[in-house]
C-alpha atoms as a PDB file:
ATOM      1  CA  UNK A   1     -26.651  71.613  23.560  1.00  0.00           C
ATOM      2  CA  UNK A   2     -30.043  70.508  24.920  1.00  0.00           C
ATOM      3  CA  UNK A   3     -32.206  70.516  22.342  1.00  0.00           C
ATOM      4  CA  UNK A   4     -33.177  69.083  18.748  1.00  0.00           C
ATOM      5  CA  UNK A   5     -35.525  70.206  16.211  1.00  0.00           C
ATOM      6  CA  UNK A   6     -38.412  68.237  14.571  1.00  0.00           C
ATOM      7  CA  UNK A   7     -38.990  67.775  11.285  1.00  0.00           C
ATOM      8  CA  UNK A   8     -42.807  67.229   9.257  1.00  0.00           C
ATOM      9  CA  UNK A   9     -45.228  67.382  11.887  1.00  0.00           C
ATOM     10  CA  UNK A  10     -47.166  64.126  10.566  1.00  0.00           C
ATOM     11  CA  UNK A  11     -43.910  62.456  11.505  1.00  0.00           C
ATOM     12  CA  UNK A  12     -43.094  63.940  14.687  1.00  0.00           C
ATOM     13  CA  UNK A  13     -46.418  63.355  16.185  1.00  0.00           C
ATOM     14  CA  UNK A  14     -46.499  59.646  14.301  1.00  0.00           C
ATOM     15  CA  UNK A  15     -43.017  58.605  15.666  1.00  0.00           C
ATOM     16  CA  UNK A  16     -43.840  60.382  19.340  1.00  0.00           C
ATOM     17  CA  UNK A  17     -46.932  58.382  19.630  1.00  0.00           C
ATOM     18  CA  UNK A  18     -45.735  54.870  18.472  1.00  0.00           C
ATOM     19  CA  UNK A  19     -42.618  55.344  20.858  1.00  0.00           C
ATOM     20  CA  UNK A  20     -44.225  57.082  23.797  1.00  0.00           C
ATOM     21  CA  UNK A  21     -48.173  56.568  23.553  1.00  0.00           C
ATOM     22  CA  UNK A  22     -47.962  60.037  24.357  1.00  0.00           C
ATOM     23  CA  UNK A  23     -45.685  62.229  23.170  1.00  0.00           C
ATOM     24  CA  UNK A  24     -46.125  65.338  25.275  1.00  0.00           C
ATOM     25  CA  UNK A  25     -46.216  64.071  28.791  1.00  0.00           C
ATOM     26  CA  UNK A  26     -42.688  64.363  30.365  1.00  0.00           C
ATOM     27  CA  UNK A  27     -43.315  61.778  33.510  1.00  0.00           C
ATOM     28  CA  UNK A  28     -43.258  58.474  31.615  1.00  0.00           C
ATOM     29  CA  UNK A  29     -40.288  57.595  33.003  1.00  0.00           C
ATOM     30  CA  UNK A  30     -39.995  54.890  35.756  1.00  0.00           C
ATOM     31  CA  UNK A  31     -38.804  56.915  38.459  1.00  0.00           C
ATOM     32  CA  UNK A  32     -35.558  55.236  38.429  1.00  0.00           C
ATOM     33  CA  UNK A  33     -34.956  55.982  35.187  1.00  0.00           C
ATOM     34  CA  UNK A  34     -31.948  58.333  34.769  1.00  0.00           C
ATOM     35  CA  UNK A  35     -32.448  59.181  31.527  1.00  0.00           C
ATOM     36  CA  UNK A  36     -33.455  62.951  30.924  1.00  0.00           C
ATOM     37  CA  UNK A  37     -36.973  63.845  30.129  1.00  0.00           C
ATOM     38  CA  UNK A  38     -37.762  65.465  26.826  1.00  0.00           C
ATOM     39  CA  UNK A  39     -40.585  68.570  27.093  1.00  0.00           C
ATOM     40  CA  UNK A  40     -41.938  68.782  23.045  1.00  0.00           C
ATOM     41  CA  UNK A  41     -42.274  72.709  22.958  1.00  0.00           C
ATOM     42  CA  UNK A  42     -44.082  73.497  20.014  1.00  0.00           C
ATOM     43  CA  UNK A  43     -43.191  77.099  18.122  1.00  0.00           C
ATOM     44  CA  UNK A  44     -44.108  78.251  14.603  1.00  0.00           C
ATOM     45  CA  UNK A  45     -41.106  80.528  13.475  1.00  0.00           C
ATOM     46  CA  UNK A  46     -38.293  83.060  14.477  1.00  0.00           C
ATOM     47  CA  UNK A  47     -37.742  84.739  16.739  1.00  0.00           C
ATOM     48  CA  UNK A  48     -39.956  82.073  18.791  1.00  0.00           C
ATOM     49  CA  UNK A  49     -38.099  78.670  17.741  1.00  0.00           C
ATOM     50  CA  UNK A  50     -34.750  80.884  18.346  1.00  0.00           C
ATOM     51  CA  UNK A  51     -36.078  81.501  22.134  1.00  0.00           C
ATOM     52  CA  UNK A  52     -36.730  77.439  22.373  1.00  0.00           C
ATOM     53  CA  UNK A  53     -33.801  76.764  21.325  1.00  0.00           C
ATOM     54  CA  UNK A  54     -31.814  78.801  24.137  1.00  0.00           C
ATOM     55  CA  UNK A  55     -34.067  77.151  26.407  1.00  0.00           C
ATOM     56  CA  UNK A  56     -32.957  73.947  25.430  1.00  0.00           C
ATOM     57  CA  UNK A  57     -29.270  75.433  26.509  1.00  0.00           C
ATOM     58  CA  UNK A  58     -30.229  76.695  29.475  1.00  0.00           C
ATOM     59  CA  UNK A  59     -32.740  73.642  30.854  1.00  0.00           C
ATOM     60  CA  UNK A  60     -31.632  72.320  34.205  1.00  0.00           C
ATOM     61  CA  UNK A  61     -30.299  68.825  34.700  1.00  0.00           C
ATOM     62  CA  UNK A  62     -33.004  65.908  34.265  1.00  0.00           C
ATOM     63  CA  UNK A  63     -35.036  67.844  31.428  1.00  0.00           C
ATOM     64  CA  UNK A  64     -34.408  67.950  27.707  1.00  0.00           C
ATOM     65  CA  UNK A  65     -36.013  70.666  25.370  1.00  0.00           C
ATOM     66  CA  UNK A  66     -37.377  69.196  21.968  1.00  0.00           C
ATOM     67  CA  UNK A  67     -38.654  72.144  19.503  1.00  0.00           C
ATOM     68  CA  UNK A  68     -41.401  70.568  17.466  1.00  0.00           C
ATOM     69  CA  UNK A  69     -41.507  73.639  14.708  1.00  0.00           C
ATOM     70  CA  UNK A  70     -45.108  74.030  13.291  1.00  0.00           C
ATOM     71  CA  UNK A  71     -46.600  76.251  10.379  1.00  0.00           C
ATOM     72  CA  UNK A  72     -49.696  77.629  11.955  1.00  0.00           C
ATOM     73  CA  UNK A  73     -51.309  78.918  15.319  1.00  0.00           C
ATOM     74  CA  UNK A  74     -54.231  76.380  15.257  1.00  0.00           C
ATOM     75  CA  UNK A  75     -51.526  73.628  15.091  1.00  0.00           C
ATOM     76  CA  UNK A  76     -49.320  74.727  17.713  1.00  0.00           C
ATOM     77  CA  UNK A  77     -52.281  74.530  20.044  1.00  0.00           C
ATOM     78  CA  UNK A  78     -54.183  71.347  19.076  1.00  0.00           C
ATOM     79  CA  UNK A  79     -51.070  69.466  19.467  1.00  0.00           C
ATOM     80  CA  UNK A  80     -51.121  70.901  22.613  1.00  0.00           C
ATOM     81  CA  UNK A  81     -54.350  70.693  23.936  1.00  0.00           C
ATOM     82  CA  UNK A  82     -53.785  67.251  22.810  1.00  0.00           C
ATOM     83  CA  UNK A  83     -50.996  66.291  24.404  1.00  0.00           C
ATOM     84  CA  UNK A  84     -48.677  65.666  21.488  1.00  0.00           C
ATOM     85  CA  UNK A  85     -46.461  68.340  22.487  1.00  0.00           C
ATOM     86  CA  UNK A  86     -45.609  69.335  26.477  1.00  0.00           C
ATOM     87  CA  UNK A  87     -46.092  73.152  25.971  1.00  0.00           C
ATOM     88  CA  UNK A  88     -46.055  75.963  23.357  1.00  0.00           C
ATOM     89  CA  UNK A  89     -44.478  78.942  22.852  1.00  0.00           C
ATOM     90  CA  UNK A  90     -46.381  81.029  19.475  1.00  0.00           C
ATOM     91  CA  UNK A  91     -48.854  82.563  21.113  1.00  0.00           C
ATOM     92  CA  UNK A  92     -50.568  85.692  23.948  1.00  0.00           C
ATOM     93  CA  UNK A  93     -53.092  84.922  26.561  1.00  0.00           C
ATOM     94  CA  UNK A  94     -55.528  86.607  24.133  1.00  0.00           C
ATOM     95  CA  UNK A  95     -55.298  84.301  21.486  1.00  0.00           C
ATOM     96  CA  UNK A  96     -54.568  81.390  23.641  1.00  0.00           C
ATOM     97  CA  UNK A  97     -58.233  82.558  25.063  1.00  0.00           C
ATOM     98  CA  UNK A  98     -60.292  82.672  21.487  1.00  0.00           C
ATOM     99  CA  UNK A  99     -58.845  78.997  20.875  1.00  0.00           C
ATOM    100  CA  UNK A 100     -59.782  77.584  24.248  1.00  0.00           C
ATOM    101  CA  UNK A 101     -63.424  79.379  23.875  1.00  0.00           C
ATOM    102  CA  UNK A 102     -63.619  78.086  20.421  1.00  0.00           C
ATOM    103  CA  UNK A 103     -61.950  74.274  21.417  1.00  0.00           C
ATOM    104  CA  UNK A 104     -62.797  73.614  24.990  1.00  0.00           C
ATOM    105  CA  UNK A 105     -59.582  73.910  25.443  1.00  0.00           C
ATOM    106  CA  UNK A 106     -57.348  73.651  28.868  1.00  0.00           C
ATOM    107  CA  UNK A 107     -54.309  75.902  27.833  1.00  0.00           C
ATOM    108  CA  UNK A 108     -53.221  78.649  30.434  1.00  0.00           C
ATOM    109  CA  UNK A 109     -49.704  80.631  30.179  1.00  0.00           C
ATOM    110  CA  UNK A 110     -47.250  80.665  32.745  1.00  0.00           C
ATOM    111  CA  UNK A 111     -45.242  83.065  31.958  1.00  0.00           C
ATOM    112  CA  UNK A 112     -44.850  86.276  30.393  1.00  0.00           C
ATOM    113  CA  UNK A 113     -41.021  85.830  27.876  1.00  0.00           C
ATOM    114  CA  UNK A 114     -41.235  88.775  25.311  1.00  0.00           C
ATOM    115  CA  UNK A 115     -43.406  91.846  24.516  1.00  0.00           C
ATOM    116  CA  UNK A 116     -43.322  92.793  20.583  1.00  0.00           C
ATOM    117  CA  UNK A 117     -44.021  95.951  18.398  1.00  0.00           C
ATOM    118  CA  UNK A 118     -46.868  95.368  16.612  1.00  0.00           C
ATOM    119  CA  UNK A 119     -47.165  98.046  13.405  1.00  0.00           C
ATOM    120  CA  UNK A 120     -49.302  98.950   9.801  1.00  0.00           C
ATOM    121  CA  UNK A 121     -47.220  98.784   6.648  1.00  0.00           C
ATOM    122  CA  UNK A 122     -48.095 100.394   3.650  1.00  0.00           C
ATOM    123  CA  UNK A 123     -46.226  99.541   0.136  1.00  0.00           C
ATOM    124  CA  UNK A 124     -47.363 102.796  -1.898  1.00  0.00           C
ATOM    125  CA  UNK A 125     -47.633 105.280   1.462  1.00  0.00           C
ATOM    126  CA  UNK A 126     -44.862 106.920   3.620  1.00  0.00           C
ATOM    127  CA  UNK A 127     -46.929 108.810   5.982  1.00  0.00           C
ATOM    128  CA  UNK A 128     -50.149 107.437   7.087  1.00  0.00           C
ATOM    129  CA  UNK A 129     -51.378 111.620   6.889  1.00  0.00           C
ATOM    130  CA  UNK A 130     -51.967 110.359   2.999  1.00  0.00           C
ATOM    131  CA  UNK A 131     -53.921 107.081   3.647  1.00  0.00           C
ATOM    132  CA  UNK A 132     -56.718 107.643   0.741  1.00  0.00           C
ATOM    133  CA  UNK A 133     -60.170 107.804   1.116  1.00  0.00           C
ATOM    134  CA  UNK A 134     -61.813 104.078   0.167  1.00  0.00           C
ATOM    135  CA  UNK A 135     -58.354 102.966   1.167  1.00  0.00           C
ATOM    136  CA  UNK A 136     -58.209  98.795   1.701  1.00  0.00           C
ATOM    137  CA  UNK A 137     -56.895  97.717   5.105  1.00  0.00           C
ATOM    138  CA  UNK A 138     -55.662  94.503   5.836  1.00  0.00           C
ATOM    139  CA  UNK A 139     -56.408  93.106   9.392  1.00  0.00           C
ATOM    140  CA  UNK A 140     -56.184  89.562  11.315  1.00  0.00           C
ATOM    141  CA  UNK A 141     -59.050  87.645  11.271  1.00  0.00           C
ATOM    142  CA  UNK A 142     -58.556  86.050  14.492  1.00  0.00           C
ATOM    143  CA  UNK A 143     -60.901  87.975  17.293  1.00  0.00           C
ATOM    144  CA  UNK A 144     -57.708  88.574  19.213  1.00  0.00           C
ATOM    145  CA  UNK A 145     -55.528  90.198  16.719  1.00  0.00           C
ATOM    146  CA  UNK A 146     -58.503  92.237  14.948  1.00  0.00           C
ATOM    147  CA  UNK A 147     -58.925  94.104  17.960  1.00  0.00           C
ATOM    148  CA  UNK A 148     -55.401  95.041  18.557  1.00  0.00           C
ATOM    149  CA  UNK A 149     -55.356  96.286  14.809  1.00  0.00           C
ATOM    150  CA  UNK A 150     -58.892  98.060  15.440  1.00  0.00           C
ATOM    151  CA  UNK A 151     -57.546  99.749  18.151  1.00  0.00           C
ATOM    152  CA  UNK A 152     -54.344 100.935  17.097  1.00  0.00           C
ATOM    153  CA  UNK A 153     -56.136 102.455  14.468  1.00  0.00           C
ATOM    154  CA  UNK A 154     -58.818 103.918  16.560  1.00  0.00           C
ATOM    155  CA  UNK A 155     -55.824 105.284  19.115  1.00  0.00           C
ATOM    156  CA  UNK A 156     -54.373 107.027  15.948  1.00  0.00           C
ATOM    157  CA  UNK A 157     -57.942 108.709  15.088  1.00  0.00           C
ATOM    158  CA  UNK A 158     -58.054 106.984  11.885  1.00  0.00           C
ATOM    159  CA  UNK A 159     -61.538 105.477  13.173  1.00  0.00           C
ATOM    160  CA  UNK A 160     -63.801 105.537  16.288  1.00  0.00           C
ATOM    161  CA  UNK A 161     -64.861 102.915  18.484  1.00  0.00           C
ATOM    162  CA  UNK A 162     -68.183 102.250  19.653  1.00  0.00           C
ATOM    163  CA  UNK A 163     -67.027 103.326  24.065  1.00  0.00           C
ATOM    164  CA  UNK A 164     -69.259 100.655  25.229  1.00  0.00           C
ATOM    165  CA  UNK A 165     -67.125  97.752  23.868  1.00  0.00           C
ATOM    166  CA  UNK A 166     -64.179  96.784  25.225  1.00  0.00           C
ATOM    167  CA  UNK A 167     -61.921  97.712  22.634  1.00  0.00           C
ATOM    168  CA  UNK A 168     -59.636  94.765  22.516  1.00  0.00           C
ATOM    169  CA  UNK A 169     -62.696  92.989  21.640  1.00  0.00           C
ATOM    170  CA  UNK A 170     -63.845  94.822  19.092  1.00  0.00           C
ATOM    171  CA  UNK A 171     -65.016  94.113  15.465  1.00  0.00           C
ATOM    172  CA  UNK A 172     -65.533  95.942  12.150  1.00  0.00           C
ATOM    173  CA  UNK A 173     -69.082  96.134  13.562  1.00  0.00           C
ATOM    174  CA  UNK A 174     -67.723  98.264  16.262  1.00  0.00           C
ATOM    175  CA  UNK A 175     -66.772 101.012  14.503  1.00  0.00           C
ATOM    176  CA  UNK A 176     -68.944 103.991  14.586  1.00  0.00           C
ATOM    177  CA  UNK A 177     -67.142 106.372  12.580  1.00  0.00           C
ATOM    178  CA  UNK A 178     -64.814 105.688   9.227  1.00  0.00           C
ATOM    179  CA  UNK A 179     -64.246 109.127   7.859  1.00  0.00           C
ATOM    180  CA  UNK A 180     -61.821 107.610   4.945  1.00  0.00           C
ATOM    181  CA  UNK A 181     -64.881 105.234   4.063  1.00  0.00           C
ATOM    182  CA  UNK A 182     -61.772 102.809   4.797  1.00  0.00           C
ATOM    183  CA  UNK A 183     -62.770  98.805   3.432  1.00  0.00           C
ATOM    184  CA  UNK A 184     -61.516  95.930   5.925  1.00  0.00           C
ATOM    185  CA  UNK A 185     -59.894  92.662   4.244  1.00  0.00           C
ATOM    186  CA  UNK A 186     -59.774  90.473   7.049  1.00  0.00           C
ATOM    187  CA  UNK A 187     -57.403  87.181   6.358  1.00  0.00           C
ATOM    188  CA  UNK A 188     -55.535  85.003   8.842  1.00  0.00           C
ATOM    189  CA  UNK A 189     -51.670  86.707  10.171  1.00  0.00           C
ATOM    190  CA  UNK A 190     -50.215  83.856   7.556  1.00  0.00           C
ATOM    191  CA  UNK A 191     -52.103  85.961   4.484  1.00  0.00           C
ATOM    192  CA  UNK A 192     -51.104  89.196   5.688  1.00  0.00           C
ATOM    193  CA  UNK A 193     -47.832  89.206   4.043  1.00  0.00           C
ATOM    194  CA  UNK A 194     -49.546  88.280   0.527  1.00  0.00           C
ATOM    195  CA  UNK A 195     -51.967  91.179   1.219  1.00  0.00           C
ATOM    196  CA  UNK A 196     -49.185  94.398   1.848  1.00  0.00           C
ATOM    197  CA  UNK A 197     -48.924  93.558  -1.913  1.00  0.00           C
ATOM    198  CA  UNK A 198     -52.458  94.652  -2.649  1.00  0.00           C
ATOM    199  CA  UNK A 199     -53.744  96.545   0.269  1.00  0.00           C
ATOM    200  CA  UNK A 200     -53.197  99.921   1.280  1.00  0.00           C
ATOM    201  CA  UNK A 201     -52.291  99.470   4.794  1.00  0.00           C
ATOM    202  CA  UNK A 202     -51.560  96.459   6.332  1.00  0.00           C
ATOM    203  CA  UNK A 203     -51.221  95.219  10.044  1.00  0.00           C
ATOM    204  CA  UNK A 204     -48.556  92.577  10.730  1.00  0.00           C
ATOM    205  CA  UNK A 205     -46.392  91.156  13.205  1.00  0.00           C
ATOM    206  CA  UNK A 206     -42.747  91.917  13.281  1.00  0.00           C
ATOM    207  CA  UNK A 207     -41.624  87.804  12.944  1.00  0.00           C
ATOM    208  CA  UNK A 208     -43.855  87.566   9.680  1.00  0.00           C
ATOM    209  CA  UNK A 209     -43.083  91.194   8.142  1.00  0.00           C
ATOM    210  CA  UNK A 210     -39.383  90.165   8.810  1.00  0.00           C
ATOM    211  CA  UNK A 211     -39.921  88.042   5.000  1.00  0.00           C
ATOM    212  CA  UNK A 212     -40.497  91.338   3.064  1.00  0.00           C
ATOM    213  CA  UNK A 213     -37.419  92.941   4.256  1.00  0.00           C
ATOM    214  CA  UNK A 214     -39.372  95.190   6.863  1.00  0.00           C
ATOM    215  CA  UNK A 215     -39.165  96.097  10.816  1.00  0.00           C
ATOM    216  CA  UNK A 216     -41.380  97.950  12.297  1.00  0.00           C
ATOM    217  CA  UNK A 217     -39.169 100.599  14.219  1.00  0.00           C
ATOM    218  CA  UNK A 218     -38.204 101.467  10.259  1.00  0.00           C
ATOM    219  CA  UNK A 219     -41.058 101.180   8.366  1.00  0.00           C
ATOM    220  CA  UNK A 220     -43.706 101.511  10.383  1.00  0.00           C
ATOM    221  CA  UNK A 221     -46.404 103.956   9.870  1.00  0.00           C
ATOM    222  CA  UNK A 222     -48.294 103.384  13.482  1.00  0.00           C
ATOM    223  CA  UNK A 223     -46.519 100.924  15.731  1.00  0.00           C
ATOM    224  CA  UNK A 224     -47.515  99.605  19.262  1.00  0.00           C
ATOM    225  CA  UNK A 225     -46.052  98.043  22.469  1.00  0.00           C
ATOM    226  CA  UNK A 226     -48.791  96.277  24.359  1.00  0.00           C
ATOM    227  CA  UNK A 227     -47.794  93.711  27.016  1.00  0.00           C
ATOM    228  CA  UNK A 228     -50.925  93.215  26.924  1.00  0.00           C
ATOM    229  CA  UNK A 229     -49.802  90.756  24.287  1.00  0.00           C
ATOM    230  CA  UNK A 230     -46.723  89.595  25.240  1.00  0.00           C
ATOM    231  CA  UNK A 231     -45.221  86.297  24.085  1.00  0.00           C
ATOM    232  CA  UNK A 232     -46.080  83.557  26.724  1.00  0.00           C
ATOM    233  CA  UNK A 233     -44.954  80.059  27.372  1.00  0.00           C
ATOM    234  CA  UNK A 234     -48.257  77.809  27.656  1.00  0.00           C
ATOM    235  CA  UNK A 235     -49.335  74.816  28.747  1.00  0.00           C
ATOM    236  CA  UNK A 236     -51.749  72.545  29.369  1.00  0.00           C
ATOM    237  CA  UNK A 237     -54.012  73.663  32.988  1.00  0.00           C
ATOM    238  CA  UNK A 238     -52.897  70.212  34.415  1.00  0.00           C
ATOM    239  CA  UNK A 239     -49.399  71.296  33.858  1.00  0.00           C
ATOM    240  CA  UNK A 240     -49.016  74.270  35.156  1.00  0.00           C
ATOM    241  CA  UNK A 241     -47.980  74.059  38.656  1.00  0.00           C
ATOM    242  CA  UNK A 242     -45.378  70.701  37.494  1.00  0.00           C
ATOM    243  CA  UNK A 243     -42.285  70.280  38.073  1.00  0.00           C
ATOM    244  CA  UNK A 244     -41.414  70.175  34.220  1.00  0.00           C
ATOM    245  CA  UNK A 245     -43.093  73.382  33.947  1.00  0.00           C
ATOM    246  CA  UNK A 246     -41.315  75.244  36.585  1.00  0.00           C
ATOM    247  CA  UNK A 247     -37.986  74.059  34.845  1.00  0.00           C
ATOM    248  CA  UNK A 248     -39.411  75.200  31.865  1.00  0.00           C
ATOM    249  CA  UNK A 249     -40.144  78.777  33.063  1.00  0.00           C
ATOM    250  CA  UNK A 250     -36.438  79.254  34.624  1.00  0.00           C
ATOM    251  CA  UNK A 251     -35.260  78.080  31.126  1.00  0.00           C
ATOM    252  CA  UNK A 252     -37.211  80.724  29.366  1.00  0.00           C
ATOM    253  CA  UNK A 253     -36.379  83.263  31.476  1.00  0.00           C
ATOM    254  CA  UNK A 254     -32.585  82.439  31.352  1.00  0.00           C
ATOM    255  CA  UNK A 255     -29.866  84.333  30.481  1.00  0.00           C
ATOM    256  CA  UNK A 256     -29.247  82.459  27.405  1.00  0.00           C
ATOM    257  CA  UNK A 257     -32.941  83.055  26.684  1.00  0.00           C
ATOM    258  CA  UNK A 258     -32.353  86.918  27.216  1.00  0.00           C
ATOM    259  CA  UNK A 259     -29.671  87.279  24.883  1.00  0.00           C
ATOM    260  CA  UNK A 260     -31.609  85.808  22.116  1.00  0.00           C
ATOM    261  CA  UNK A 261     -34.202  88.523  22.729  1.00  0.00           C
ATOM    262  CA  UNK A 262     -32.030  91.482  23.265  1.00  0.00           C
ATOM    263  CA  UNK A 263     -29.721  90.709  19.763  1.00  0.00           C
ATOM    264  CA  UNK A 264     -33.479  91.279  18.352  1.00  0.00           C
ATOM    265  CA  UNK A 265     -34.270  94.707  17.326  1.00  0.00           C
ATOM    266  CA  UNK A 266     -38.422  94.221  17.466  1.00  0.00           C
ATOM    267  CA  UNK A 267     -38.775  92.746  20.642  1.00  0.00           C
ATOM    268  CA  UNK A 268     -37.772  93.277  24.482  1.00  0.00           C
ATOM    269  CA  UNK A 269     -37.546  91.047  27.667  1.00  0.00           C
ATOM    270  CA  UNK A 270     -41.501  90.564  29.019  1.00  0.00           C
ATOM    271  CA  UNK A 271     -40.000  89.442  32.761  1.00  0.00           C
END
């Protein structure tokens, strides 16, 4: 099997750069050199390391997949727009967007792997008909995901939208009509989990609700499929059109790849 996984980050990137001088960069080989070359995919948790992993079967001769496994976004990018790691796969173009806008960063996807359900939990409601007035909602604080969960709301006429903003952009600012009086608790995807506890709704992504024992197709009050936001394999601009990445993409899109994603119940093939 092609593939290993990392351990502490610190030590990953430490060892990679005292080895390599850079860790993510797959052509520092002499070109000679027979042995394979390892692509560091960064991914932050299941079902995503489970998908690098089957790419790490399915890579083509000459190419070794090495899942670095990392507990945040943020991380999984700035290794990657710093070349510690070859490519990512934790993230959608939208996000991938905010952090280059926010880091000068040089990421672009390459391709599309899996769309998701995206839902709204509640732990005291069964029907979002009885959401309360004054009830607390618990949102991602990342510009991306807040206006996924602003529209998904607004699309179930729980709020309204202001028209003239693009509503995958839009903020708490943007709403222009709350008739539950509903308060917004905005905390990063990692929090949300800590939040259903407290909150009265709660948006979250299937991979992270997975830890409390939920899905969305079951417990779901509002759900969503948006390929908007599917899953994407990224990498750095300079990358894109490389060799390594075009291996890279055919692994991803493999059928060893596929059956990962289709024995998942929450997520579907984005290719």
């Amino acid at each position: 099997m092609k593939k290993s996984r990392a351990g502490l980050l610190a030590a990953v990137i430490g060892i990679s750069l005292v080895a390599t001088g850079c860790a993510g960069s797959p052509e520092q080989s002499d070109a000679g050199d027979a042995a394979p070359k390892v692509l560091k995919v960064a991914a932050v948790m299941s079902p995503m390391t489970d998908v690098v992993e089957a790419a790490g079967e399915a890579i083509e001769d000459g190419y070794e997949v090495e899942l670095v496994e990392v507990g945040d976004y943020v991380t999984s990018n700035t290794i990657l727009n710093s070349g510690d790691v070859y490519a990512n796969f934790s993230q959608h173009i939208p996000y991938m967007q905010t952090f280059n806008e926010a880091n000068d960063g040089t990421l672009v996807g390459v391709q599309p792997v899996y769309n998701f359900v995206i839902a709204f939990y509640s732990k005291t409601l069964d029907d979002i008909a009885d959401l309360p007035d004054g009830a607390t909602v618990a949102i991602p604080d990342d510009p991306s995901n807040t206006g996924r969960a602003l529209k998904l709301l607004a699309g179930n006429d729980i709020i309204t939208l202001d028209p003239a903003v693009d509503p995958y952009a839009s903020t708490v600012k943007d709403i222009t009509d709350n008739p539950k009086n509903l308060e917004f608790l905005q905390v990063p995807i990692a929090s949300l989990n800590a939040a259903y506890e407290e909150a009265d709704l709660v948006f979250q992504w299937p991979s992270h609700i997975k830890a409390l024992g939920l899905t969305p197709e079951k417990d779901g009050l509002i759900t969503e499929l948006d390929d908007t936001f599917a899953l994407n394999l990224v990498v750095q601009q300079k990358d894109a059109d490389s060799a390594a990445t075009a291996a890279l993409k055919k692994a991803f899109t493999s059928d060893q790849a596929r059956e990962v994603i289709e024995s998942n119940g929450t997520i579907e093939t984005a290719w």
